[in-house]
ModelCIF file with pLDDT and N, C-alpha, C, O atoms, coordinates in Angstrom:
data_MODEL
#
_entry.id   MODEL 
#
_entity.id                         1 
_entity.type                       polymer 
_entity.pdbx_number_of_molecules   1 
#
_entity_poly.entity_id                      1 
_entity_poly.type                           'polypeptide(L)' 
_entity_poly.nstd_linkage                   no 
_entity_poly.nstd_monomer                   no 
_entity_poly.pdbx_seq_one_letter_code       
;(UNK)(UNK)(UNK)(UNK)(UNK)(UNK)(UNK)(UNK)(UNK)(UNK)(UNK)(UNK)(UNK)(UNK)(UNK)(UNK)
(UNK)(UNK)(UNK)(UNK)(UNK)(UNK)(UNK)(UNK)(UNK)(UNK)(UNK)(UNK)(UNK)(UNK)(UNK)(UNK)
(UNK)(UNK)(UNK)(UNK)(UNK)(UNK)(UNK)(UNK)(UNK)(UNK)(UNK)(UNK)(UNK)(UNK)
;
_entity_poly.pdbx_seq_one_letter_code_can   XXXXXXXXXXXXXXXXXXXXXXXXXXXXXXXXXXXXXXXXXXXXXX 
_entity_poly.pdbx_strand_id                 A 
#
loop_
_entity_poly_seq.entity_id 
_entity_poly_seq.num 
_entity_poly_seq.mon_id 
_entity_poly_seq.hetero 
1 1  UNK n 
1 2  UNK n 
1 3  UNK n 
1 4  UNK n 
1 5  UNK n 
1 6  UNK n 
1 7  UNK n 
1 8  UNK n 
1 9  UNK n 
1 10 UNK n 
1 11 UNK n 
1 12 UNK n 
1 13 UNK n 
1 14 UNK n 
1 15 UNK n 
1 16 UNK n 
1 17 UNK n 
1 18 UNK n 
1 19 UNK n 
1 20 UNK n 
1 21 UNK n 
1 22 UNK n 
1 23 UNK n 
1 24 UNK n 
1 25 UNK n 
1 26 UNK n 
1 27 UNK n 
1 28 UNK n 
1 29 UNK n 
1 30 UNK n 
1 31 UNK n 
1 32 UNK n 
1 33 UNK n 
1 34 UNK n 
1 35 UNK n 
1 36 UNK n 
1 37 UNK n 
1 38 UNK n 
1 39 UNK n 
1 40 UNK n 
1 41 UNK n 
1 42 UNK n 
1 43 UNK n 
1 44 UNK n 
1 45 UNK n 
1 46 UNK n 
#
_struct_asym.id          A 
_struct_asym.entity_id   1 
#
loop_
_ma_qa_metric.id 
_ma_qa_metric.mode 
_ma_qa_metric.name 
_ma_qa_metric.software_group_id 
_ma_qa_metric.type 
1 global pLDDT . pLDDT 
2 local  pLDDT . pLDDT 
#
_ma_qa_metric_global.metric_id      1 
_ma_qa_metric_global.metric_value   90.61 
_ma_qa_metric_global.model_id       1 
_ma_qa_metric_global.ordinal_id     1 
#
loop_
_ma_qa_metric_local.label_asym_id 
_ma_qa_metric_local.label_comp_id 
_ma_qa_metric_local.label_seq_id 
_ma_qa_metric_local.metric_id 
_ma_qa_metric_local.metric_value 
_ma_qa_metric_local.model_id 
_ma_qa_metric_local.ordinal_id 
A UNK 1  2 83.00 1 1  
A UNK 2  2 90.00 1 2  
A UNK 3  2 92.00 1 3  
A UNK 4  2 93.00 1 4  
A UNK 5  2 95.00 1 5  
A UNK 6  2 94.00 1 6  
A UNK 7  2 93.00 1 7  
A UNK 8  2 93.00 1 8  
A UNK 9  2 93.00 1 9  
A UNK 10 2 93.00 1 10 
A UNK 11 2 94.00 1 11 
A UNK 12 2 95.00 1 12 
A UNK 13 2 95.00 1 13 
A UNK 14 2 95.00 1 14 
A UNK 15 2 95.00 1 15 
A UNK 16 2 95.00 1 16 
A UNK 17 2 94.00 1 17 
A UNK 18 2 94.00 1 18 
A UNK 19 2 95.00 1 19 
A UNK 20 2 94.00 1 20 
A UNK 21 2 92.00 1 21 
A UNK 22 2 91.00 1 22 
A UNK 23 2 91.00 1 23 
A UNK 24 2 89.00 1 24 
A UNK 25 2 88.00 1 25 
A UNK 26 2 88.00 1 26 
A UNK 27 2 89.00 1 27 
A UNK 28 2 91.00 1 28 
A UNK 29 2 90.00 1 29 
A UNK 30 2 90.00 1 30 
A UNK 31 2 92.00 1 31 
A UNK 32 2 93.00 1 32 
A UNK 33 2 90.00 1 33 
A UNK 34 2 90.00 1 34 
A UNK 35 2 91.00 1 35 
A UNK 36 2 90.00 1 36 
A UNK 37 2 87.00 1 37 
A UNK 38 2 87.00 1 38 
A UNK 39 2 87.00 1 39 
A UNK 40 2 85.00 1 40 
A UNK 41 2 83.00 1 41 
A UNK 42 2 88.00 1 42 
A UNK 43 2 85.00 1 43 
A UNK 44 2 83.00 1 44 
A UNK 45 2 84.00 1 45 
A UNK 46 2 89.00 1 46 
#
loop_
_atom_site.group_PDB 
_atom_site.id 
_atom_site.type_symbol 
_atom_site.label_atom_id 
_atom_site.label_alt_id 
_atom_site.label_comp_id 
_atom_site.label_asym_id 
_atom_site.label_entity_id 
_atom_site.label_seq_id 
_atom_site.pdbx_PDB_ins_code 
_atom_site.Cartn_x 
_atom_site.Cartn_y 
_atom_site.Cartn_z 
_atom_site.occupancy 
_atom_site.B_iso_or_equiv 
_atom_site.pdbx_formal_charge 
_atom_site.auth_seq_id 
_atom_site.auth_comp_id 
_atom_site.auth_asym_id 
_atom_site.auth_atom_id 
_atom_site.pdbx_PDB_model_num 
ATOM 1   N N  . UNK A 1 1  ? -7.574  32.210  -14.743 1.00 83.00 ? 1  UNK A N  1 
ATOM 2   C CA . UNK A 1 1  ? -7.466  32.944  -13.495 1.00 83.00 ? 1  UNK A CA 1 
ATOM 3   C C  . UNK A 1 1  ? -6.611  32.205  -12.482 1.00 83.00 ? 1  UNK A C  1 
ATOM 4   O O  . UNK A 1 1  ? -6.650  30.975  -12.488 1.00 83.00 ? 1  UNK A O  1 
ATOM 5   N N  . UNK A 1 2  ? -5.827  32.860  -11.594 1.00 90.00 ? 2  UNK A N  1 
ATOM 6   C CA . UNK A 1 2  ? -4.963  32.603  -10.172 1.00 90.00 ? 2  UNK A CA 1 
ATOM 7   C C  . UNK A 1 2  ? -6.091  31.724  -9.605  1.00 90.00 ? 2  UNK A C  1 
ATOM 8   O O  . UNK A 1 2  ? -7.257  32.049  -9.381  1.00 90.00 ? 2  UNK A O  1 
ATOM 9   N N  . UNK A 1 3  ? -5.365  30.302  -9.386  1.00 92.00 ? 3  UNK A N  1 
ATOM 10  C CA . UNK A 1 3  ? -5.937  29.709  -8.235  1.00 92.00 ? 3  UNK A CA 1 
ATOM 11  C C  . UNK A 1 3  ? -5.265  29.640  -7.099  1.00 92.00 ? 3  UNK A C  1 
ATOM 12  O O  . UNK A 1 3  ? -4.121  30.079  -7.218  1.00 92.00 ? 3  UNK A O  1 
ATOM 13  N N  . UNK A 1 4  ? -5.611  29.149  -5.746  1.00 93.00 ? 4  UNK A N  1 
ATOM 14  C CA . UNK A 1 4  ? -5.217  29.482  -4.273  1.00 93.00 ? 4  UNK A CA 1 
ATOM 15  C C  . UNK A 1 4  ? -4.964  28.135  -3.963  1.00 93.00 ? 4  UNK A C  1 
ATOM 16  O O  . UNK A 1 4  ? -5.663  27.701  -3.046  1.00 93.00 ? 4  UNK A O  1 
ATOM 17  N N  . UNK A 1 5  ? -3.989  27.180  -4.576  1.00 95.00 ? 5  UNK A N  1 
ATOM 18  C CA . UNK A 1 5  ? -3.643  26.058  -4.425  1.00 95.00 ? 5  UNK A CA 1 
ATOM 19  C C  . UNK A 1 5  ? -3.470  25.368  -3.225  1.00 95.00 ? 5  UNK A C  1 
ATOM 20  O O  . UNK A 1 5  ? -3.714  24.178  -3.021  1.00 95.00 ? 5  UNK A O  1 
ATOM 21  N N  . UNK A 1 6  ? -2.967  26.318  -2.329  1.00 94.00 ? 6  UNK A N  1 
ATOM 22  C CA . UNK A 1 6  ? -3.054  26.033  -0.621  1.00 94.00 ? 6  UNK A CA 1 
ATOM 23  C C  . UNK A 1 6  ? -3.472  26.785  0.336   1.00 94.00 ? 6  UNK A C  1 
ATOM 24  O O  . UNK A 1 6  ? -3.069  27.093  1.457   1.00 94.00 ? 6  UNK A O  1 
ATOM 25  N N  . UNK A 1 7  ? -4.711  27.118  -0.579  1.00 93.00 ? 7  UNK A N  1 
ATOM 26  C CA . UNK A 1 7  ? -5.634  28.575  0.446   1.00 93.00 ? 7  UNK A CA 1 
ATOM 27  C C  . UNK A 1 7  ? -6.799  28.114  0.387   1.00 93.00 ? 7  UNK A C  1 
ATOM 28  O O  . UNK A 1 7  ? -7.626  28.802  0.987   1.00 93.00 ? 7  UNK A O  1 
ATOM 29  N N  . UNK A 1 8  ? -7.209  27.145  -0.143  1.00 93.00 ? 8  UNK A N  1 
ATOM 30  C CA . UNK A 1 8  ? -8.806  27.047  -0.824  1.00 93.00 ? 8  UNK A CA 1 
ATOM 31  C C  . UNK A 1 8  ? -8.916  25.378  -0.339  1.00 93.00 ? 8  UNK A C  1 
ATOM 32  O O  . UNK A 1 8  ? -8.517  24.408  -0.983  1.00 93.00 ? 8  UNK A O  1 
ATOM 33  N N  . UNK A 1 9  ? -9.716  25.385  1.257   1.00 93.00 ? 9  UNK A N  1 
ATOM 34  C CA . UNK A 1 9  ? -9.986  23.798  1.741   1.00 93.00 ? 9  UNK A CA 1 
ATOM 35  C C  . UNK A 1 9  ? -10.163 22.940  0.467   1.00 93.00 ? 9  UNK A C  1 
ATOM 36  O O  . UNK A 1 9  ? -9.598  21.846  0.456   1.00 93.00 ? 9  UNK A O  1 
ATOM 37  N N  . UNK A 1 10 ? -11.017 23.388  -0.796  1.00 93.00 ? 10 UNK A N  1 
ATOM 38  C CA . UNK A 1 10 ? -11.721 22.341  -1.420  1.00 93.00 ? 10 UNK A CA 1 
ATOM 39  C C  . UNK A 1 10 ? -10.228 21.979  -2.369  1.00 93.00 ? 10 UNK A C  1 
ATOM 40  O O  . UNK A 1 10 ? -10.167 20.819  -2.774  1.00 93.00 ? 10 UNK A O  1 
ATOM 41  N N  . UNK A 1 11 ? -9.044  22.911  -2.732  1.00 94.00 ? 11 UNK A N  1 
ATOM 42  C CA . UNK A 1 11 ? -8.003  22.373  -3.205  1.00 94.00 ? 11 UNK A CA 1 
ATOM 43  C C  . UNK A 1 11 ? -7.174  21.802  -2.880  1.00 94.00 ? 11 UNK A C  1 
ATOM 44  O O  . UNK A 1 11 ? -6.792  20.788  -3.463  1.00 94.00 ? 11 UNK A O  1 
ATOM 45  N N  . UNK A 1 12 ? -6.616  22.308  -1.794  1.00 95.00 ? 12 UNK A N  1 
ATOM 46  C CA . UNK A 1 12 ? -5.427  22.141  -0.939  1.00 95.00 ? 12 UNK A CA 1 
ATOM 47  C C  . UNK A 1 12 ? -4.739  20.824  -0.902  1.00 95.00 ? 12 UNK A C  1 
ATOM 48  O O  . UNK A 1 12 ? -3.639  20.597  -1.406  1.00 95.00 ? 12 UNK A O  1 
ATOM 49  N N  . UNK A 1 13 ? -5.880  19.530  0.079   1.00 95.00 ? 13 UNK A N  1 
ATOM 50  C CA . UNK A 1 13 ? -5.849  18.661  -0.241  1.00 95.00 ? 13 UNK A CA 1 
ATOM 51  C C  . UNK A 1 13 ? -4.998  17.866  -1.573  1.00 95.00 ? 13 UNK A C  1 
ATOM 52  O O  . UNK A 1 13 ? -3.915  17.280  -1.562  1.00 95.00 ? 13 UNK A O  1 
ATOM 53  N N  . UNK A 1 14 ? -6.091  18.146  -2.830  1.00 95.00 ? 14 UNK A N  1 
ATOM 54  C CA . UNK A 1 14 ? -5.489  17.547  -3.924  1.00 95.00 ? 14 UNK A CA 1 
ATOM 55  C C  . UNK A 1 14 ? -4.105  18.102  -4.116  1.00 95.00 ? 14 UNK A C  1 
ATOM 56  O O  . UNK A 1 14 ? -3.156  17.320  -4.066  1.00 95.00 ? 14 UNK A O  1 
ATOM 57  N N  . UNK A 1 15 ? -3.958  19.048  -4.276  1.00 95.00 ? 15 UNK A N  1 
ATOM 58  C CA . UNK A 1 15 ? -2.084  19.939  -3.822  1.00 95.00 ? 15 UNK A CA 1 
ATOM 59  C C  . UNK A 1 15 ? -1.147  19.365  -3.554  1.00 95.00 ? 15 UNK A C  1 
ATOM 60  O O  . UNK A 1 15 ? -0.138  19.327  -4.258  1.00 95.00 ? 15 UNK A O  1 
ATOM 61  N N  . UNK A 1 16 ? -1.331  18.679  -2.238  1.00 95.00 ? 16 UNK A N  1 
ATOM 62  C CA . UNK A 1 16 ? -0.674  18.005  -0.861  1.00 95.00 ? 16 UNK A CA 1 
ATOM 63  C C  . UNK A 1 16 ? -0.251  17.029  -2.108  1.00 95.00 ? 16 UNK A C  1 
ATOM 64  O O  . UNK A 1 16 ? 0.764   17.064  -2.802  1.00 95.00 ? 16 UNK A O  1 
ATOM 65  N N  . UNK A 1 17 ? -1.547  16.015  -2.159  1.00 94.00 ? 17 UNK A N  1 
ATOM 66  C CA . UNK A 1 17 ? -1.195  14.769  -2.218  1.00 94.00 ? 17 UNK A CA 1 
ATOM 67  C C  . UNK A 1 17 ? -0.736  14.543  -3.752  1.00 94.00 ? 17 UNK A C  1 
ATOM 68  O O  . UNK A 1 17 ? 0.164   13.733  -3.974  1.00 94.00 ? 17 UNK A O  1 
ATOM 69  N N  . UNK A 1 18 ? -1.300  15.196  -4.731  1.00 94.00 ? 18 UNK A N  1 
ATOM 70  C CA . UNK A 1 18 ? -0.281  15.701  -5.949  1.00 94.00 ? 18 UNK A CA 1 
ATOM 71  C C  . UNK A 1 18 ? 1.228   15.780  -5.859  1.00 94.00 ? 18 UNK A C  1 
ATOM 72  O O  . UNK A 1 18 ? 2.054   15.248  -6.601  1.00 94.00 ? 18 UNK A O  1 
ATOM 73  N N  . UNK A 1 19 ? 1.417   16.532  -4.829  1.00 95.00 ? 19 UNK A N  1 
ATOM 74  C CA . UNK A 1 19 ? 3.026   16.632  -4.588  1.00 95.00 ? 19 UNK A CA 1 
ATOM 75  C C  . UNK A 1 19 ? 3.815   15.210  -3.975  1.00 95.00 ? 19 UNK A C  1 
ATOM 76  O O  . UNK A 1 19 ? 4.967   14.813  -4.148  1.00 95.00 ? 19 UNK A O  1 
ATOM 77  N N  . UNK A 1 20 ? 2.718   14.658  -3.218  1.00 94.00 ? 20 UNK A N  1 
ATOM 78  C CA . UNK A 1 20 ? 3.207   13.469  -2.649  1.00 94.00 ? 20 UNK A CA 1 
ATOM 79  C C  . UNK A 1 20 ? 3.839   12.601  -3.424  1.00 94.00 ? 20 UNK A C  1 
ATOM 80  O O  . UNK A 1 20 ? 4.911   12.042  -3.196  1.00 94.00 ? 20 UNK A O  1 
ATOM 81  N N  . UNK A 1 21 ? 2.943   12.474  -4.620  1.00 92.00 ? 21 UNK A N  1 
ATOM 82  C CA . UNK A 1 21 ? 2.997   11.995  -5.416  1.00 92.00 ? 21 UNK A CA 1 
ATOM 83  C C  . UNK A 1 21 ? 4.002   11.830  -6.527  1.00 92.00 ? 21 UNK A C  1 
ATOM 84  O O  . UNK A 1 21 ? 4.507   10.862  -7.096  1.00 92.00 ? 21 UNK A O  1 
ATOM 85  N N  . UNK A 1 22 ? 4.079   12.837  -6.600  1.00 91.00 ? 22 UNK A N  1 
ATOM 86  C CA . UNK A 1 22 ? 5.559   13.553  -8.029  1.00 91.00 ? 22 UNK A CA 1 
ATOM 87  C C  . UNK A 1 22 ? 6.684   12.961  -6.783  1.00 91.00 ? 22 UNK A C  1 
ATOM 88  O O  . UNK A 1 22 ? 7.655   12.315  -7.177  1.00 91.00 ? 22 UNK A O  1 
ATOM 89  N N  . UNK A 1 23 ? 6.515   13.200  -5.349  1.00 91.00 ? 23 UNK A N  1 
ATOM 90  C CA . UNK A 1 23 ? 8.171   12.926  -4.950  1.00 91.00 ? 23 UNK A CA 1 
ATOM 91  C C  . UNK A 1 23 ? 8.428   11.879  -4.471  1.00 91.00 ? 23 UNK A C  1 
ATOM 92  O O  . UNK A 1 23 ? 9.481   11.847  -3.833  1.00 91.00 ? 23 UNK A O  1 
ATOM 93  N N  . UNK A 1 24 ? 7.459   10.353  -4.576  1.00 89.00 ? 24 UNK A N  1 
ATOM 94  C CA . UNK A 1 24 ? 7.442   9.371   -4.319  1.00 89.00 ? 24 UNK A CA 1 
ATOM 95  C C  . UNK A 1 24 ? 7.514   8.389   -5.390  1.00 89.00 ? 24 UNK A C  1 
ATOM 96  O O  . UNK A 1 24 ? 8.102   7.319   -5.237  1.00 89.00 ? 24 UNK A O  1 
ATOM 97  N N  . UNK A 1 25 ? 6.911   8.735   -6.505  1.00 88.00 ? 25 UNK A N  1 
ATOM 98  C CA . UNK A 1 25 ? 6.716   7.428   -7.825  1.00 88.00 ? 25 UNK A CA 1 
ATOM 99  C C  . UNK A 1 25 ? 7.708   7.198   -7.928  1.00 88.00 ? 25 UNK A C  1 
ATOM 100 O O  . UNK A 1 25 ? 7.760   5.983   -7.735  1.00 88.00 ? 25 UNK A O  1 
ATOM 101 N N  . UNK A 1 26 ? 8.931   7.652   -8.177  1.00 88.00 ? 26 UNK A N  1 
ATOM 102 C CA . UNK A 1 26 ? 10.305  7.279   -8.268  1.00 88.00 ? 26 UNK A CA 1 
ATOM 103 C C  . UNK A 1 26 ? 10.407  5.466   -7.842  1.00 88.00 ? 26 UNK A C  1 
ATOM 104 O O  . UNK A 1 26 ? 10.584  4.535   -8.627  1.00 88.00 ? 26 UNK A O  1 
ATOM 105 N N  . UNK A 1 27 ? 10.207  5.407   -6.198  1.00 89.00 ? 27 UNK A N  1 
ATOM 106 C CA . UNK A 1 27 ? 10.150  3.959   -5.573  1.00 89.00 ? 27 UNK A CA 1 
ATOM 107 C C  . UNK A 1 27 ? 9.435   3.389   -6.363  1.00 89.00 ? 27 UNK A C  1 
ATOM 108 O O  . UNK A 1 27 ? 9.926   2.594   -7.165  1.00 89.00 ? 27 UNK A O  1 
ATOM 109 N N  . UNK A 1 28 ? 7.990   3.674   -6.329  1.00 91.00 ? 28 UNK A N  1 
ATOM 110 C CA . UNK A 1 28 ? 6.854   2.280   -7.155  1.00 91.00 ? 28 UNK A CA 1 
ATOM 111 C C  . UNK A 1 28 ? 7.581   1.650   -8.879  1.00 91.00 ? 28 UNK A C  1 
ATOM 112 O O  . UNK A 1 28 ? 7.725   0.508   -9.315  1.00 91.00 ? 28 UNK A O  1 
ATOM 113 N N  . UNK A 1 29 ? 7.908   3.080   -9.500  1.00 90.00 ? 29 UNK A N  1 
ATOM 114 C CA . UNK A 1 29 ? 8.558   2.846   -11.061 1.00 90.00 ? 29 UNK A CA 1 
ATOM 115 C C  . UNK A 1 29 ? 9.864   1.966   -11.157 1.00 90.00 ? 29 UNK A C  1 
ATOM 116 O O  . UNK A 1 29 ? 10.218  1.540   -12.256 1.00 90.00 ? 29 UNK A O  1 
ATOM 117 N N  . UNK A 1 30 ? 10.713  1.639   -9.802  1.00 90.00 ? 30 UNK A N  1 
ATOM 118 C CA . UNK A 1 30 ? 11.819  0.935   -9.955  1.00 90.00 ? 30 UNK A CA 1 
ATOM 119 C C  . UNK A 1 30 ? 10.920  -0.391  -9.435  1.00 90.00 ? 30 UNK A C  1 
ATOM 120 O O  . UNK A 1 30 ? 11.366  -1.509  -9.693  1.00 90.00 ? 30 UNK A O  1 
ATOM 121 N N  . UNK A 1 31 ? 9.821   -0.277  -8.800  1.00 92.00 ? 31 UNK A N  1 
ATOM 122 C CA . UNK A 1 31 ? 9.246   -1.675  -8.358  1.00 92.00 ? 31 UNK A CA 1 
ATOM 123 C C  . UNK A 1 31 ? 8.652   -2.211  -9.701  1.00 92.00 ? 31 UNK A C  1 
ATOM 124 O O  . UNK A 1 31 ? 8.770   -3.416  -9.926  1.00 92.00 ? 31 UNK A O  1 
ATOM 125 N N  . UNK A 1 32 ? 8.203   -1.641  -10.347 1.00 93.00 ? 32 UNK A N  1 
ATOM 126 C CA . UNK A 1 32 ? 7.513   -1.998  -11.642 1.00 93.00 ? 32 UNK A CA 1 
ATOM 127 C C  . UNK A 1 32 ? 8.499   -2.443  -13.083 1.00 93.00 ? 32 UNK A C  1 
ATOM 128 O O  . UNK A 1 32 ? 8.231   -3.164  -14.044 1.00 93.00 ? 32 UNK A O  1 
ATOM 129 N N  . UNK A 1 33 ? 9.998   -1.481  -12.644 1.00 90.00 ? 33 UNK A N  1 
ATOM 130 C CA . UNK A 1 33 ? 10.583  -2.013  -13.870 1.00 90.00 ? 33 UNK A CA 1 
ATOM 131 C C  . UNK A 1 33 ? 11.322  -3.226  -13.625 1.00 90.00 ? 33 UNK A C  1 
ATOM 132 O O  . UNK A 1 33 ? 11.739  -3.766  -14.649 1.00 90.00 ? 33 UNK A O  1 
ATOM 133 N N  . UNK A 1 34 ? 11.719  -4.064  -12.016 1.00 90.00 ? 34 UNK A N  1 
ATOM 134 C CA . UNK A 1 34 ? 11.928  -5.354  -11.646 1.00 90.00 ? 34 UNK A CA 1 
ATOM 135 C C  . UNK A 1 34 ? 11.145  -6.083  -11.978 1.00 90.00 ? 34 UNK A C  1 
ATOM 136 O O  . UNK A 1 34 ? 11.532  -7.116  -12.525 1.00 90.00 ? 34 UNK A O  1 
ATOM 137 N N  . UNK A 1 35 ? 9.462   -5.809  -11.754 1.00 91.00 ? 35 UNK A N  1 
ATOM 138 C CA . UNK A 1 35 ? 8.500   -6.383  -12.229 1.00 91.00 ? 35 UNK A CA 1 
ATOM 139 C C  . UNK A 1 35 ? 8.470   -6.865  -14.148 1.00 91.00 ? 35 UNK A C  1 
ATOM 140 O O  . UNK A 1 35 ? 8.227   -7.981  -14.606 1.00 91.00 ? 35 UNK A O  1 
ATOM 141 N N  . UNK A 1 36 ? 8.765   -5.741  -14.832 1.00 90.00 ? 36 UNK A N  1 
ATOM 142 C CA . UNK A 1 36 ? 9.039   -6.111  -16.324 1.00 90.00 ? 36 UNK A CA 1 
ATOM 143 C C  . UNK A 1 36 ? 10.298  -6.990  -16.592 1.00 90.00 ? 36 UNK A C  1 
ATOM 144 O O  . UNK A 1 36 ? 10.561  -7.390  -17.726 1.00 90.00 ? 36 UNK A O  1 
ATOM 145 N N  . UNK A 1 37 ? 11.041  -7.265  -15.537 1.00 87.00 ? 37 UNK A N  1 
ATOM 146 C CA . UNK A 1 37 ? 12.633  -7.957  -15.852 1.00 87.00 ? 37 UNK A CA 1 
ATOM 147 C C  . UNK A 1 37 ? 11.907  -9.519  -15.889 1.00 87.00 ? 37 UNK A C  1 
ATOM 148 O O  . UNK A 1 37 ? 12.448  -10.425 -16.523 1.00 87.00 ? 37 UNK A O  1 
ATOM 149 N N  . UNK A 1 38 ? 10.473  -9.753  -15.051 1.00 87.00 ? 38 UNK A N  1 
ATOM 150 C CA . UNK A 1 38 ? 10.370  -11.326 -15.183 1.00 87.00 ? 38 UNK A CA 1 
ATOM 151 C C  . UNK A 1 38 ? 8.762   -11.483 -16.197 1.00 87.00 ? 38 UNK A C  1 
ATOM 152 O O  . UNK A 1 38 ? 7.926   -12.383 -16.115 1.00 87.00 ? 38 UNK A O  1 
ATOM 153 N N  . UNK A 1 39 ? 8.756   -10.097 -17.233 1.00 87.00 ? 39 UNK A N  1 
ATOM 154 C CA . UNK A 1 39 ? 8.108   -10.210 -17.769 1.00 87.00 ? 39 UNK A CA 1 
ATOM 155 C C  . UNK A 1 39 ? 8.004   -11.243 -19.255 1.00 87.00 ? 39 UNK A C  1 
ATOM 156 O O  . UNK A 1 39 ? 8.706   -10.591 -20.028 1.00 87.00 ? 39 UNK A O  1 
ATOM 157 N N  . UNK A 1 40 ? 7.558   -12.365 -19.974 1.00 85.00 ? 40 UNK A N  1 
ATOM 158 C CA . UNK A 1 40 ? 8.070   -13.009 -20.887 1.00 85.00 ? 40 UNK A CA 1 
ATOM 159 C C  . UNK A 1 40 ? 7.536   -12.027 -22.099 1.00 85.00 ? 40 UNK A C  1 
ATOM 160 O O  . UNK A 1 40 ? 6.447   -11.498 -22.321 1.00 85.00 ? 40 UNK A O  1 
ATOM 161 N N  . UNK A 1 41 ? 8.785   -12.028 -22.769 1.00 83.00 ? 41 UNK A N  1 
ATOM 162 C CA . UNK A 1 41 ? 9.194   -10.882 -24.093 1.00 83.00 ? 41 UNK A CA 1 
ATOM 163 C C  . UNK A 1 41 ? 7.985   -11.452 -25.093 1.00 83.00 ? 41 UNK A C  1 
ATOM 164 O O  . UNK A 1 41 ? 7.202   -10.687 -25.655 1.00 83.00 ? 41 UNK A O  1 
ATOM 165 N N  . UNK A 1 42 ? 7.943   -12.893 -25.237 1.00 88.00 ? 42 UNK A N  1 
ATOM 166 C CA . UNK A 1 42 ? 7.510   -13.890 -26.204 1.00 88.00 ? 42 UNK A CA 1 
ATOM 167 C C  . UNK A 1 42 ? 5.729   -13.192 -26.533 1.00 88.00 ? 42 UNK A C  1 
ATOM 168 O O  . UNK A 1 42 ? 5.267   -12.999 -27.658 1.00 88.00 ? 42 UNK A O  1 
ATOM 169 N N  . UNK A 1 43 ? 4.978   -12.914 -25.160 1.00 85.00 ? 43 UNK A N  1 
ATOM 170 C CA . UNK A 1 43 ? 3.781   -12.694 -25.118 1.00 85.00 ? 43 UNK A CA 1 
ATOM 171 C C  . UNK A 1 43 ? 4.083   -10.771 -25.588 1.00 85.00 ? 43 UNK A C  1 
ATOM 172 O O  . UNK A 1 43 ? 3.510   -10.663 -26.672 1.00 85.00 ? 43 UNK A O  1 
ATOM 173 N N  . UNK A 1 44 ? 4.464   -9.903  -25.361 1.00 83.00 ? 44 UNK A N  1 
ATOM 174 C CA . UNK A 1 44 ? 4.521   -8.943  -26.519 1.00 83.00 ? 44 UNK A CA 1 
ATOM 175 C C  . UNK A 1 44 ? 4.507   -9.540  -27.834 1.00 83.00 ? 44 UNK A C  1 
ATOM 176 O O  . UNK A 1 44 ? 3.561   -9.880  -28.544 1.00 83.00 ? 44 UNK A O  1 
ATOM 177 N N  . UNK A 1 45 ? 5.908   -9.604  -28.030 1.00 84.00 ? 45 UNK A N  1 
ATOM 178 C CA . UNK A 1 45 ? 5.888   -9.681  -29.795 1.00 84.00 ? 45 UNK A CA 1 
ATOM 179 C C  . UNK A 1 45 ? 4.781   -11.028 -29.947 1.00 84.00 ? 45 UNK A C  1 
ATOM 180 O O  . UNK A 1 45 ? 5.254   -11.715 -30.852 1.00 84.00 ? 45 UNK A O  1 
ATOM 181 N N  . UNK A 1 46 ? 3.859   -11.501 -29.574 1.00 89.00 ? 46 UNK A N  1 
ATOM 182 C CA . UNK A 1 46 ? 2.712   -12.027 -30.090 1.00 89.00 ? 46 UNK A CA 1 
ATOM 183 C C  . UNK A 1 46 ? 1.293   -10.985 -30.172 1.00 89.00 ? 46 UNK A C  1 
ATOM 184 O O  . UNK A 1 46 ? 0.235   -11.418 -30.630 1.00 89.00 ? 46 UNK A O  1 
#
């Protein structure tokens, strides 16, 4: 059934910040793949 994604107080919310979400990770995922550049390779392949 049709839900009321930005009609319904108890959804809306999660909606919002869902969307926030999809149009922001972009930043954190380039912070995280600098983060893997000083990751040591050695401790994977173990």
């Amino acid at each position: 059934g049709p839900v009321d994604w930005l009609g319904d107080p108890d959804v809306a919310i999660f909606a919002v910040v869902g969307v926030h979400v999809w149009a922001t990770f972009g930043m954190a995922l380039v912070v995280f793949l600098a983060g893997f550049a000083t990751l040591d390779s050695s401790l994977l392949d173990a």
